[in-house]
Protein backbone atom coordinates (compact mmCIF):
# COMPACT_ATOMS: atom_id res chain seq x y z
CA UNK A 1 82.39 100.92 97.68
CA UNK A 2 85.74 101.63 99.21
CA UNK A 3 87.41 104.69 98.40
CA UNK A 4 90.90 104.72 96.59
CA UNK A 5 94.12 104.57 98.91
CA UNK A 6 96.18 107.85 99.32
CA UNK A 7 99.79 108.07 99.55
CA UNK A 8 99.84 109.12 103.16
CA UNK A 9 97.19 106.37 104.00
CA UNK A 10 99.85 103.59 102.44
CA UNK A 11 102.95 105.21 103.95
CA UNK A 12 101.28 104.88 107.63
CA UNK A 13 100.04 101.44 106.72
CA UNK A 14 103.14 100.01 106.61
CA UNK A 15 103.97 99.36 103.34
CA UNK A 16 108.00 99.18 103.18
CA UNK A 17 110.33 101.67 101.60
CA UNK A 18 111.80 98.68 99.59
CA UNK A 19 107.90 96.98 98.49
CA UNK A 20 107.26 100.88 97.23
CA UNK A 21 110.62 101.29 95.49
CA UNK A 22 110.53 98.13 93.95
CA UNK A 23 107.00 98.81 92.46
CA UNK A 24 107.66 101.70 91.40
CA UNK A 25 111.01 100.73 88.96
CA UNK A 26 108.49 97.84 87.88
CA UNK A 27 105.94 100.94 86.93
CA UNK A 28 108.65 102.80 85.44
CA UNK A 29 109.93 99.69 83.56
CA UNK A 30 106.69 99.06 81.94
CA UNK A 31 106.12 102.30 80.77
CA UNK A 32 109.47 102.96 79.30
CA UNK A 33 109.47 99.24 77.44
CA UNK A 34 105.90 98.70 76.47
CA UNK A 35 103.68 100.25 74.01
CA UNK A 36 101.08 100.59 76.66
CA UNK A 37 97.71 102.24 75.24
CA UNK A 38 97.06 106.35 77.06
CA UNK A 39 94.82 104.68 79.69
CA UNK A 40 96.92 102.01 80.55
CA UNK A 41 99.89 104.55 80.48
CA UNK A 42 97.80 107.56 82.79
CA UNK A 43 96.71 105.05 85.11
CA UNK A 44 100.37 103.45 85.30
CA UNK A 45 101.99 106.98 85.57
CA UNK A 46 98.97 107.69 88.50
CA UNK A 47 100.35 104.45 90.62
CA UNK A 48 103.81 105.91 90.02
CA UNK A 49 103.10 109.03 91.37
CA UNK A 50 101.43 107.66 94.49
CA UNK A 51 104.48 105.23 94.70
CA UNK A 52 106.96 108.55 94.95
CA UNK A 53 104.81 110.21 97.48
CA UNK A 54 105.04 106.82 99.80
CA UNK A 55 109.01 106.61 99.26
CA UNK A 56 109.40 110.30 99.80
CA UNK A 57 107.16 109.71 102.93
CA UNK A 58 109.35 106.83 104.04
CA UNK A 59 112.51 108.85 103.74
CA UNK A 60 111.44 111.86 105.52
CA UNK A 61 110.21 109.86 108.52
CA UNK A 62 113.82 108.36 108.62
CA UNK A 63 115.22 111.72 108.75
CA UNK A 64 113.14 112.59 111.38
CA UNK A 65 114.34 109.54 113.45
CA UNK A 66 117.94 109.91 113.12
CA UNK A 67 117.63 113.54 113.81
CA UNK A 68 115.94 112.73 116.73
CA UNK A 69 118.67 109.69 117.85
CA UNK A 70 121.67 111.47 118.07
CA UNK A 71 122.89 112.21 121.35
CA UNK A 72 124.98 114.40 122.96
CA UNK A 73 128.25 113.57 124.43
CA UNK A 74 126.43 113.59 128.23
CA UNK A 75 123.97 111.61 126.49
CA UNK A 76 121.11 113.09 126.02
CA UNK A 77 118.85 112.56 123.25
CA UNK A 78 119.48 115.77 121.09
CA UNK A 79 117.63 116.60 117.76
CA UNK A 80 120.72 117.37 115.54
CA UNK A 81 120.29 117.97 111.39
CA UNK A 82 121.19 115.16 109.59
CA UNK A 83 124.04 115.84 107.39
CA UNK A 84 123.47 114.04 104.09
CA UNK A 85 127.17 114.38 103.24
CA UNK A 86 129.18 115.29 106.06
CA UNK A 87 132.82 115.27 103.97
CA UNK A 88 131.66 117.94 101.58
């Protein structure tokens, strides 16, 4: 019997940002336009939730990288904070 797949076990699987995202506005879809039975809704809003924790995974770990690729002007690979909106 396999055990049930964590968020943090998908994210470093490989599953893309955009597979996750995409499921997860099909997840929301369904339970905003169906008249889905409280199982069918729990177990829906249970995928969702694991669906967030991948994207928010995804994100951070993109953070992280383009932190960790901006360079200096000699250069140098320098971890700099990534400025979400750098005109404000």
């Amino acid at each position: 019997m396999s055990k049930p797949a964590r968020a943090g076990d998908a994210a470093k699987e490989g599953v893309p940002f955009e597979a996750a995202l995409q499921k997860l506005e099909s997840v929301v879809n369904a339970m905003e336009a169906d008249d889905l039975p409280l199982e069918t809704l729990l177990a829906q809003y249970e995928e969702g939730a694991r669906l967030v924790k991948i994207c928010q995974e995804k994100l951070a770990e993109a953070e992280v990288k383009i932190q960790r690729l901006e360079k200096s002007a000699a250069g140098e690979l320098k971890l700099k904070p990534f400025e979400t909106n750098p005109e404000a």
